[in-house]
N, C-alpha and C. Protein backbone atom coordinates (compact mmCIF):
# COMPACT_ATOMS: atom_id res chain seq x y z
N UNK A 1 11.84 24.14 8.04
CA UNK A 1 10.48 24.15 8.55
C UNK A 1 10.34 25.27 9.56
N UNK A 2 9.37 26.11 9.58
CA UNK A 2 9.09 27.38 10.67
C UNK A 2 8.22 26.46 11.40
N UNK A 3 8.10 27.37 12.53
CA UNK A 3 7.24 26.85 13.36
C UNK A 3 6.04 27.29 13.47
N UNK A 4 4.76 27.05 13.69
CA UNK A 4 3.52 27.23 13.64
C UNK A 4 2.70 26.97 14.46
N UNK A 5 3.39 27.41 16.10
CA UNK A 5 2.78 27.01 17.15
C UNK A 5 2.35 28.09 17.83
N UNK A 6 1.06 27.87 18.67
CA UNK A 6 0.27 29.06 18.70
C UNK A 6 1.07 29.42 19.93
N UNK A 7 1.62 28.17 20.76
CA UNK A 7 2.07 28.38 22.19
C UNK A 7 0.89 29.18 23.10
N UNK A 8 0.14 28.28 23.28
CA UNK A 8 -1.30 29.01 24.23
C UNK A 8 -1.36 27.51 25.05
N UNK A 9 0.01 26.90 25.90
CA UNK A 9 0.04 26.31 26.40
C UNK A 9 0.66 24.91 25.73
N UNK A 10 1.76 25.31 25.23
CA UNK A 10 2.49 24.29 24.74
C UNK A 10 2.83 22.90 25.04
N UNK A 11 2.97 23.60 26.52
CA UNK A 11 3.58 22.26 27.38
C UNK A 11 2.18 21.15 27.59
N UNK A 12 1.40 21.72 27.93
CA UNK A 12 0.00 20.70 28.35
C UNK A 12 -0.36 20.24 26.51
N UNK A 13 -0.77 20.96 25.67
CA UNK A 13 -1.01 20.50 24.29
C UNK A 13 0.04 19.04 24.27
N UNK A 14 1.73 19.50 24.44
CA UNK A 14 2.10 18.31 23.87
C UNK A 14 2.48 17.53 25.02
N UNK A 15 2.40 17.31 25.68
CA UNK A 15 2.25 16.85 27.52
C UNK A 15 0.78 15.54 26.89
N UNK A 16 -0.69 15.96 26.58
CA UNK A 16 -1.18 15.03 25.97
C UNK A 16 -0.74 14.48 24.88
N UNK A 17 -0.26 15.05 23.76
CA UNK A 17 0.36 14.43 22.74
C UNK A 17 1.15 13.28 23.03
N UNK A 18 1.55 13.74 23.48
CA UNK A 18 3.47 12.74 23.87
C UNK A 18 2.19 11.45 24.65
N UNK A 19 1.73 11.46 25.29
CA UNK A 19 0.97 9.93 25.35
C UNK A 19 0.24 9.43 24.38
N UNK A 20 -0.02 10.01 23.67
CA UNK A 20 -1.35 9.44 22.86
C UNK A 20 -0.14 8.91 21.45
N UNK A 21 1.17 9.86 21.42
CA UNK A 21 1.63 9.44 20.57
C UNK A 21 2.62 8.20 20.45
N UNK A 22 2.97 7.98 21.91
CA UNK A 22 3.48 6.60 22.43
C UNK A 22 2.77 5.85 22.70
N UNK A 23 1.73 5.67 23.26
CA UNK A 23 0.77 4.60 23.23
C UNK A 23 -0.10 3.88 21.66
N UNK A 24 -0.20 4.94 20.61
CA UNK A 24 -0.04 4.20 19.38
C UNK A 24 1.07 3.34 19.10
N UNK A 25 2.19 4.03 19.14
CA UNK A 25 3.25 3.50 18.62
C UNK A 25 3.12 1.68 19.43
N UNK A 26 3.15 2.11 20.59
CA UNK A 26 2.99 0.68 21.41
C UNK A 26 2.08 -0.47 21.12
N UNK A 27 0.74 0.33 20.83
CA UNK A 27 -0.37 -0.53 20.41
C UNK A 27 -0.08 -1.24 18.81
N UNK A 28 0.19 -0.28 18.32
CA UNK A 28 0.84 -0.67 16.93
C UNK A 28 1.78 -2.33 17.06
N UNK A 29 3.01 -1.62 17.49
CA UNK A 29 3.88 -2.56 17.95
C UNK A 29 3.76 -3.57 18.30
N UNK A 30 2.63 -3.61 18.90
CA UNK A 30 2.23 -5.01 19.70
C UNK A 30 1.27 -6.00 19.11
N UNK A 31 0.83 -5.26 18.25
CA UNK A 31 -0.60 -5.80 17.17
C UNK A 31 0.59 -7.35 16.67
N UNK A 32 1.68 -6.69 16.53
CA UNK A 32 2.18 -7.81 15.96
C UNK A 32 2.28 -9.40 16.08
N UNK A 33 2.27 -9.19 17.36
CA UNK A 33 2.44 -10.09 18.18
C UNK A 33 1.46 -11.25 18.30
N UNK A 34 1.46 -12.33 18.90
CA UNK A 34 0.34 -13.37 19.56
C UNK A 34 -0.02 -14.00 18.46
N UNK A 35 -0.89 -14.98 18.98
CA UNK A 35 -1.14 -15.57 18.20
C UNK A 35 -2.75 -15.72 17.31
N UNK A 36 -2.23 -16.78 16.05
CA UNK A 36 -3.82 -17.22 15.10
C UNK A 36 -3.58 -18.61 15.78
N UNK A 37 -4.29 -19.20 15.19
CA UNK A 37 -4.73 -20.78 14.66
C UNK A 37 -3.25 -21.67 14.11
N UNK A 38 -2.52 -20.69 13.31
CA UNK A 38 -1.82 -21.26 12.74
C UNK A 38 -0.45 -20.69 13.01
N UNK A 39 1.27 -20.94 12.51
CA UNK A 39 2.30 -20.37 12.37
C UNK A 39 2.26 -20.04 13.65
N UNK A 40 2.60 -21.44 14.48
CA UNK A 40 3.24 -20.97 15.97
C UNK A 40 4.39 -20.43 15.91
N UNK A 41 5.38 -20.98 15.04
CA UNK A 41 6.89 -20.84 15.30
C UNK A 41 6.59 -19.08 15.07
N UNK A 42 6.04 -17.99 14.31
CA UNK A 42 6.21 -17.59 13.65
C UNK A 42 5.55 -16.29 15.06
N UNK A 43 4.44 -16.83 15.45
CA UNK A 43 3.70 -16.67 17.35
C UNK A 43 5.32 -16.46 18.13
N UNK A 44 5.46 -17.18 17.98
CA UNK A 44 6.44 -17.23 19.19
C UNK A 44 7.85 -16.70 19.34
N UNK A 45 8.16 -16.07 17.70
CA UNK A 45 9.80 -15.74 17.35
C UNK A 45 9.00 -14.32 17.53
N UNK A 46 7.66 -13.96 17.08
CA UNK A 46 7.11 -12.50 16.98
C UNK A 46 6.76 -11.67 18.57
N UNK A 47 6.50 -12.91 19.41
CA UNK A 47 6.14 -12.72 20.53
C UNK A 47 7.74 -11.72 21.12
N UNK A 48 8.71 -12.66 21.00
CA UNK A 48 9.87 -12.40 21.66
C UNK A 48 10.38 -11.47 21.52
N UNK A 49 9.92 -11.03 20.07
CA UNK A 49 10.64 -9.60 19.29
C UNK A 49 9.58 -8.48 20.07
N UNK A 50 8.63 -8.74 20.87
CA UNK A 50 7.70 -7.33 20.96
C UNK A 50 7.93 -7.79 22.76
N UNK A 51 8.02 -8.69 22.97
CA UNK A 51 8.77 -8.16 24.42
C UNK A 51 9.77 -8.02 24.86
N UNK A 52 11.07 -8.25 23.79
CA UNK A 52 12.35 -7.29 24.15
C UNK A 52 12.10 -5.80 23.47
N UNK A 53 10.91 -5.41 22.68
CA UNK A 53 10.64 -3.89 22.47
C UNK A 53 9.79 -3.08 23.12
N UNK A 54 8.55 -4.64 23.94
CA UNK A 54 7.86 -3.65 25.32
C UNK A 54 8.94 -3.47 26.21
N UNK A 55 9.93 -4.31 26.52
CA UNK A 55 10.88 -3.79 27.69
C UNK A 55 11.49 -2.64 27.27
N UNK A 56 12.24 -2.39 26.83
CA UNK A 56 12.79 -1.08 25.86
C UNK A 56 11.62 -0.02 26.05
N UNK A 57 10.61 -0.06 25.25
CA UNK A 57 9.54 1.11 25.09
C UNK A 57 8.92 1.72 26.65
N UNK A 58 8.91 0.32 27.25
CA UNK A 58 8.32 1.17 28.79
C UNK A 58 9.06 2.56 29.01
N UNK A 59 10.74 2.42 29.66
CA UNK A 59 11.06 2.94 30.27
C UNK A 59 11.59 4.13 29.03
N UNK A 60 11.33 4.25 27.64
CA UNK A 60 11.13 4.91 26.95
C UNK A 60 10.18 6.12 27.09
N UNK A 61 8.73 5.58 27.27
CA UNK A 61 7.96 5.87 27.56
C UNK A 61 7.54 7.02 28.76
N UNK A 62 8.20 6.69 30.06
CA UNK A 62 8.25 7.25 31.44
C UNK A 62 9.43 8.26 30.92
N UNK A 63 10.41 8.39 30.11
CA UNK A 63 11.38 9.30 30.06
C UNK A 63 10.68 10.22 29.19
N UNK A 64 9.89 9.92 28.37
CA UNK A 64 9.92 10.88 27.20
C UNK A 64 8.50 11.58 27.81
N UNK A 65 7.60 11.19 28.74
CA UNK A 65 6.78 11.68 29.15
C UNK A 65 7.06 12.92 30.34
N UNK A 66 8.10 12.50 31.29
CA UNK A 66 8.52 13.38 31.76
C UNK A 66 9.54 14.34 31.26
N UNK A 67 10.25 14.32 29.73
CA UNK A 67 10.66 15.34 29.71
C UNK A 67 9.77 16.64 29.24
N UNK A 68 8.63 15.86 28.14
CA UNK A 68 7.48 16.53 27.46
C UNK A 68 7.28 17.57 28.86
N UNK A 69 6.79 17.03 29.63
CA UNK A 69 6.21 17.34 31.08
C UNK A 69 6.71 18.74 31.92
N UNK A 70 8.33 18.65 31.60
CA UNK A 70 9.33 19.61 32.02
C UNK A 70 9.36 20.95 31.20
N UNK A 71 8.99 20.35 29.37
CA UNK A 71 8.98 21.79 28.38
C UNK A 71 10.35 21.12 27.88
N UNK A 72 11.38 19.89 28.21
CA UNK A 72 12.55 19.65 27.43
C UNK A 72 12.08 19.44 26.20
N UNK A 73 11.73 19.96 25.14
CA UNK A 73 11.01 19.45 23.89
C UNK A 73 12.69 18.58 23.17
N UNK A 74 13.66 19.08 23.28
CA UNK A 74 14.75 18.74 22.56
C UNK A 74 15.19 16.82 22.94
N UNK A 75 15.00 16.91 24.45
CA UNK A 75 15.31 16.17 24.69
C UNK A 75 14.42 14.49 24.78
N UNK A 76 13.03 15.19 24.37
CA UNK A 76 11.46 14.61 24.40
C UNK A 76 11.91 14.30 22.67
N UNK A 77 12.57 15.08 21.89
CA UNK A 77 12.80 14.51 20.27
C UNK A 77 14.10 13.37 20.46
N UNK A 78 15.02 13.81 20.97
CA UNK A 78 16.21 12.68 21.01
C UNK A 78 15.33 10.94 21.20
N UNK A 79 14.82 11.38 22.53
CA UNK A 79 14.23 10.29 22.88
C UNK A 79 13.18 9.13 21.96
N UNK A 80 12.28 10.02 21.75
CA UNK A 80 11.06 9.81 20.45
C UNK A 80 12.23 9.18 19.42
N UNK A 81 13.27 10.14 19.30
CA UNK A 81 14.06 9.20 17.69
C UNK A 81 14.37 7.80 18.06
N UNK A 82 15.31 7.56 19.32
CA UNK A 82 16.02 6.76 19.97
C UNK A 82 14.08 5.33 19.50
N UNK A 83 13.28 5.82 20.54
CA UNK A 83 12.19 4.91 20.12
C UNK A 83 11.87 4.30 18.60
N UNK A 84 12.11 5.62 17.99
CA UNK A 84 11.34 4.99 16.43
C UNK A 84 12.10 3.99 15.71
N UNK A 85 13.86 4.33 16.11
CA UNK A 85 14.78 3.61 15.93
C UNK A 85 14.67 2.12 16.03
N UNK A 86 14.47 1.88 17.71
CA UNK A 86 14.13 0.52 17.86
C UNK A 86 13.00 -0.46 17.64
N UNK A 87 11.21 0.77 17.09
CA UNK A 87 10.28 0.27 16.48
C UNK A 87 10.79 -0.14 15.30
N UNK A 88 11.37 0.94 14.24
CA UNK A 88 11.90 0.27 13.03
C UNK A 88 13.01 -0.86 12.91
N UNK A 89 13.78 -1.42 14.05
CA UNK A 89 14.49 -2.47 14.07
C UNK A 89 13.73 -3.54 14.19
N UNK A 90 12.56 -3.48 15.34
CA UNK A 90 11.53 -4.77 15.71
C UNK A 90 10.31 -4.59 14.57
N UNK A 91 10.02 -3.90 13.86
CA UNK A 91 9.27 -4.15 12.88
C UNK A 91 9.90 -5.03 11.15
N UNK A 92 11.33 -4.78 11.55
CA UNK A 92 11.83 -5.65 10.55
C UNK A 92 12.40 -6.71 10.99
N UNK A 93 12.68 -6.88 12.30
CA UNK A 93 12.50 -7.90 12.93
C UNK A 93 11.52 -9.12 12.42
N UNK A 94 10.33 -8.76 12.75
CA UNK A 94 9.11 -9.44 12.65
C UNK A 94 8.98 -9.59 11.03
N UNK A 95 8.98 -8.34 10.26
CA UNK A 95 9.07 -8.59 8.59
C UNK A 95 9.77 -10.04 8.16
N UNK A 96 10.62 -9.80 8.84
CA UNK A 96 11.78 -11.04 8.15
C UNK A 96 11.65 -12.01 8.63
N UNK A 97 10.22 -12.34 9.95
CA UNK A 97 10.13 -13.79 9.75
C UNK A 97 9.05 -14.38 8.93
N UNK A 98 9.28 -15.95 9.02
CA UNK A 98 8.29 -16.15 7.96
C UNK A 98 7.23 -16.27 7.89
N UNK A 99 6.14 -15.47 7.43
CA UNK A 99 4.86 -15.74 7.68
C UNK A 99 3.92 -17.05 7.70
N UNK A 100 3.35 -17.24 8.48
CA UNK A 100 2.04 -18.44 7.91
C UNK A 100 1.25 -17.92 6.93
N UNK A 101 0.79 -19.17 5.89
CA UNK A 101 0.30 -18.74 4.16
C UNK A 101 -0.75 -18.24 4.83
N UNK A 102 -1.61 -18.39 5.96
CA UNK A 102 -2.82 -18.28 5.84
C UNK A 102 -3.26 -16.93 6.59
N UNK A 103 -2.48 -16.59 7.38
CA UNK A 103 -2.49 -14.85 7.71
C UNK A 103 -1.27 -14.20 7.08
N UNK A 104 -0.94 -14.57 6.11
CA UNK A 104 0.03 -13.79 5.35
C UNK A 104 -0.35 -12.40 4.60
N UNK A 105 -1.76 -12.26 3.78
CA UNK A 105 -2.20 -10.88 3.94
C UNK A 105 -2.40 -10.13 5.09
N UNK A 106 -2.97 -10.69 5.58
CA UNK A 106 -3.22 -9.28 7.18
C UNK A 106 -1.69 -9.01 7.67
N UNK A 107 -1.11 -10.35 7.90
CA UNK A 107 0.52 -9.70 8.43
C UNK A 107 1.23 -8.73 7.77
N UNK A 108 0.87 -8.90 6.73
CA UNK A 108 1.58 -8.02 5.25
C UNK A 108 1.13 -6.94 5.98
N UNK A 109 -0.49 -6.40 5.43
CA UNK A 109 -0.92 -5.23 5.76
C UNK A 109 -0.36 -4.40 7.37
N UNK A 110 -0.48 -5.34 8.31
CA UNK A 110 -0.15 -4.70 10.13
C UNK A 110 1.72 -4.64 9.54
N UNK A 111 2.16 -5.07 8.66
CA UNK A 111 3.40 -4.57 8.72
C UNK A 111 3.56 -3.34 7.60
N UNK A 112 3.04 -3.63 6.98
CA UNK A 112 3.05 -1.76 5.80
C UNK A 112 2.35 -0.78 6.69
N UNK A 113 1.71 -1.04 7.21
CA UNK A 113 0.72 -0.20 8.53
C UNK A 113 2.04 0.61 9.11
N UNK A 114 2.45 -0.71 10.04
CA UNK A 114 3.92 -0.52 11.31
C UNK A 114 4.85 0.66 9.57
N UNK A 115 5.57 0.17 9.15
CA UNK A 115 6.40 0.58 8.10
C UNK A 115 6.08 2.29 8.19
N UNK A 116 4.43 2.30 7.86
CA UNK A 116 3.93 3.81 7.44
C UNK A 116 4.30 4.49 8.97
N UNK A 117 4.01 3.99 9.79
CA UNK A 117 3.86 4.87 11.55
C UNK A 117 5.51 4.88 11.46
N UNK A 118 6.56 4.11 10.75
CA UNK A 118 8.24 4.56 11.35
C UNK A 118 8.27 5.78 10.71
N UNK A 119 7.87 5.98 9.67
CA UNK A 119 8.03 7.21 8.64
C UNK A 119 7.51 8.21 9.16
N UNK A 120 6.54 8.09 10.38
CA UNK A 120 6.35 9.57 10.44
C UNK A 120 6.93 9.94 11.94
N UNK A 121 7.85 9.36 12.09
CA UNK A 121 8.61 9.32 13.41
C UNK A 121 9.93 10.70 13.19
N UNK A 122 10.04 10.90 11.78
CA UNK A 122 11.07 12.13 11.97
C UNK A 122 10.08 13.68 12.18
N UNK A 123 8.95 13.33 11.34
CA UNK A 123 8.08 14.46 11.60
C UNK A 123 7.48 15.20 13.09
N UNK A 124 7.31 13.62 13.88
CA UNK A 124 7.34 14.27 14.92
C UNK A 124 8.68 14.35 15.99
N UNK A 125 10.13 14.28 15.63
CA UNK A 125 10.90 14.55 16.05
C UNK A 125 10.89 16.42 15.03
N UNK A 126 10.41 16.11 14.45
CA UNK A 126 11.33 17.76 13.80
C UNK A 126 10.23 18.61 14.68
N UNK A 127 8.76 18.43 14.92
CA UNK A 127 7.72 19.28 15.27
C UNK A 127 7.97 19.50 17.25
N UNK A 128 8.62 18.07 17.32
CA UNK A 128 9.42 18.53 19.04
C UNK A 128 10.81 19.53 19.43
N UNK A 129 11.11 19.17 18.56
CA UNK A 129 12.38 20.36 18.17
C UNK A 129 11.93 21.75 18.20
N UNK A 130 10.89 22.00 17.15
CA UNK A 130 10.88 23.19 17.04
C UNK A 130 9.13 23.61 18.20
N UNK A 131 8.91 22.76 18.65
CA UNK A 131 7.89 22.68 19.42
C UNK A 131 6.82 23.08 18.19
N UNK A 132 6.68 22.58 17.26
CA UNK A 132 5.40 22.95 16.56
C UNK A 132 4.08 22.27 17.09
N UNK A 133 2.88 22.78 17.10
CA UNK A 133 2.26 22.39 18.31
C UNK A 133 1.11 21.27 16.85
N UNK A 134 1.19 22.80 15.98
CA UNK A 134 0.38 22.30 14.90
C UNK A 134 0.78 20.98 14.05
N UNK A 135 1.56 20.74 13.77
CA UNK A 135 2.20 19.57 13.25
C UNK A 135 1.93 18.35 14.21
N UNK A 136 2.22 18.65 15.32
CA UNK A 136 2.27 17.44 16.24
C UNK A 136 0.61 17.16 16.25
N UNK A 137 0.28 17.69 16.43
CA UNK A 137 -1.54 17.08 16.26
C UNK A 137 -1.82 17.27 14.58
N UNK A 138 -1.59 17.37 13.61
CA UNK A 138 -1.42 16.86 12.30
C UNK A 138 -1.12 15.20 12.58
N UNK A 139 0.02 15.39 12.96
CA UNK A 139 0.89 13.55 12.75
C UNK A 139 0.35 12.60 14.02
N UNK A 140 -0.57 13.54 15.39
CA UNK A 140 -1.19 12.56 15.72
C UNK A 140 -2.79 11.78 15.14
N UNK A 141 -3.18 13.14 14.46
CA UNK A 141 -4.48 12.51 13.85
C UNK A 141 -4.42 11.35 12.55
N UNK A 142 -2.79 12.12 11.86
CA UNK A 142 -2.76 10.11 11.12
C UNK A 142 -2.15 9.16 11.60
N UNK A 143 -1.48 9.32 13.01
CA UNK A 143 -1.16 8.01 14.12
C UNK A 143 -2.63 7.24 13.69
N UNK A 144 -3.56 7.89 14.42
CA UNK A 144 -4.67 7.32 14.93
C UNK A 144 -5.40 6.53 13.40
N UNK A 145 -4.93 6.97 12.65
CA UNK A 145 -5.64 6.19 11.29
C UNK A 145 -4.67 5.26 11.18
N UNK A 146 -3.74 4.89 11.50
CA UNK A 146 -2.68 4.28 10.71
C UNK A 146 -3.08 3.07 12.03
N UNK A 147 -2.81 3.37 13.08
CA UNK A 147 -3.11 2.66 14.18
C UNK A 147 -4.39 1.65 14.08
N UNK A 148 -5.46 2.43 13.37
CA UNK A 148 -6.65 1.72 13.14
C UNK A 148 -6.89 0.79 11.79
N UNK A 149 -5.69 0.90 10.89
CA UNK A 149 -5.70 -0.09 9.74
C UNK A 149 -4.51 -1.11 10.17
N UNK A 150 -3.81 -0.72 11.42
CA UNK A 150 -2.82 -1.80 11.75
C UNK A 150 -4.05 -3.21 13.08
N UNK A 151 -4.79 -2.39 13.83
CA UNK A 151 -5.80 -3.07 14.40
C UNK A 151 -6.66 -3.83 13.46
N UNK A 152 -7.08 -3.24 12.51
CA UNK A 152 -8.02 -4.34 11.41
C UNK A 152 -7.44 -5.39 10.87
N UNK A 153 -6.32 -4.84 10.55
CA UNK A 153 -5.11 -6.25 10.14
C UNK A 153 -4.97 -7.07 10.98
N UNK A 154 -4.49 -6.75 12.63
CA UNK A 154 -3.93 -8.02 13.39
C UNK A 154 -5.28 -8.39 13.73
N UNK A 155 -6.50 -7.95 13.87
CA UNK A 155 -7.85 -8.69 13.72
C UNK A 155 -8.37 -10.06 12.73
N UNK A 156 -8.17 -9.45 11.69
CA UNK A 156 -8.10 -10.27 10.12
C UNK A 156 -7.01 -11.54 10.56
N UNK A 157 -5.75 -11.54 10.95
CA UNK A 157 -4.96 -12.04 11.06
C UNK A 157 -5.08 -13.17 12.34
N UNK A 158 -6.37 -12.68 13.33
CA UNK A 158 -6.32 -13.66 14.44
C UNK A 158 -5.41 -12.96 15.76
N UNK A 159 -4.97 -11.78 15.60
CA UNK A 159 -4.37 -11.26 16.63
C UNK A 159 -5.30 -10.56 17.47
N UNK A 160 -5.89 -10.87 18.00
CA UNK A 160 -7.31 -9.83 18.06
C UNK A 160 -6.85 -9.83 19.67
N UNK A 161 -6.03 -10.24 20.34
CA UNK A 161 -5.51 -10.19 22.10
C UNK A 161 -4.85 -9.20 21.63
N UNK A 162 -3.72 -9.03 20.85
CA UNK A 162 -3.06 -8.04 20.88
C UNK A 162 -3.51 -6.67 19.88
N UNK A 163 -4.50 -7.02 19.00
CA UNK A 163 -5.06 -5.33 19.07
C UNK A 163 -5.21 -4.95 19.97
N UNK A 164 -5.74 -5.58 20.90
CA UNK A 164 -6.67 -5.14 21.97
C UNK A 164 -5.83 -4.72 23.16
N UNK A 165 -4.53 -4.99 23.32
CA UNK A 165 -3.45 -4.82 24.33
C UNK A 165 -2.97 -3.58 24.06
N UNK A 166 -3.11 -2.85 25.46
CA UNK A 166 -2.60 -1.17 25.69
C UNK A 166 -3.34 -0.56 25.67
N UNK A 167 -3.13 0.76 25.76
CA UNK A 167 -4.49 1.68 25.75
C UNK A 167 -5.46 1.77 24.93
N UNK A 168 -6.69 2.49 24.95
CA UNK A 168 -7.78 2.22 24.18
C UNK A 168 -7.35 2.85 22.54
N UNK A 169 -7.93 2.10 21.79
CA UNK A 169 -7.62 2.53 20.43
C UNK A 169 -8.78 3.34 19.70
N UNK A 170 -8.40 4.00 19.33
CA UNK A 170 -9.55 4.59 18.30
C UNK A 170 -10.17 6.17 19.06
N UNK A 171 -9.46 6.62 19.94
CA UNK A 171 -10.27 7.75 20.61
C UNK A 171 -9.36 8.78 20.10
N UNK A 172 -10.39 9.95 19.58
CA UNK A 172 -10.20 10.95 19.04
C UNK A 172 -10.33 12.46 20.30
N UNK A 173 -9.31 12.83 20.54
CA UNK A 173 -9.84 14.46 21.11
C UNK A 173 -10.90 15.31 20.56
């Protein structure tokens, strides 16, 4: 992959990036969580799995923001991987428990949602690497779609506290 960055202020371009692209991931993450009406056990094994991954992601979060911050792009990708790593562990986490019949489509969907956002976790490790500026706002503008069919799901599903938990969803630069 070449790089395709205009560099007309790299550091501030992905300085916003790097939040907007962890705070999906988070919001995502968390959609999972809380509860419907129904499938407490299912509430409560999901709950546990997204707050041993909010604990994890915080201080994720504060590192990978300040290295963005510094221009470490290398070390802003280690990090980002290290994250996607443990999203894709707590998203199969949650896969593998058992759903309630009656939000079992929407869970489906907020988890093929989650599934699609791990996959594009190397893209934006390769676009921090090489600081591509263009790529990284490519893969944040389908964060933000992917983010918004994982919110309709945990909506559908009765999760509608935890769409709604973390930063605002749906805002476009």
């Amino acid at each position: 992959m070449s790089s395709n960055s205009k560099h007309t202020n790299p550091s501030g371009l992905a300085r916003g990036l790097a939040g907007a692209l962890l705070s999906t991931i988070v919001v995502l993450a968390l959609a999972g969580c809380g509860g419907g009406d129904s499938g407490e056990e299912f509430v409560a094994d999901a709950n546990s799995v997204c707050a041993e991954f909010e604990s994890f992601s915080s201080g994720q979060e504060e590192a990978f923001q300040k290295q963005v911050a510094s221009g470490d792009f290398d070390q802003a990708a280690d990090t980002f991987e290290e994250y996607g790593a443990e999203l894709k562990r707590s998203i199969t986490e949650i896969s593998d428990l058992e759903r309630p019949s009656g939000d079992r489509e929407a869970i489906d969907a907020f988890i093929q949602s989650s599934e699609e956002l791990t996959e594009l976790v190397p893209g934006v490790v390769d676009a921090l690497r090489e600081s591509d500026t263009a790529t990284l706002l490519s893969v944040a503008t389908r964060l933000q779609e992917v983010q918004g069919s994982a919110d309709r799901a945990a909506r559908q599903a009765g999760l509608d506290d935890c769409a709604e938990a973390g930063p605002a969803t749906g805002t476009a630069s």
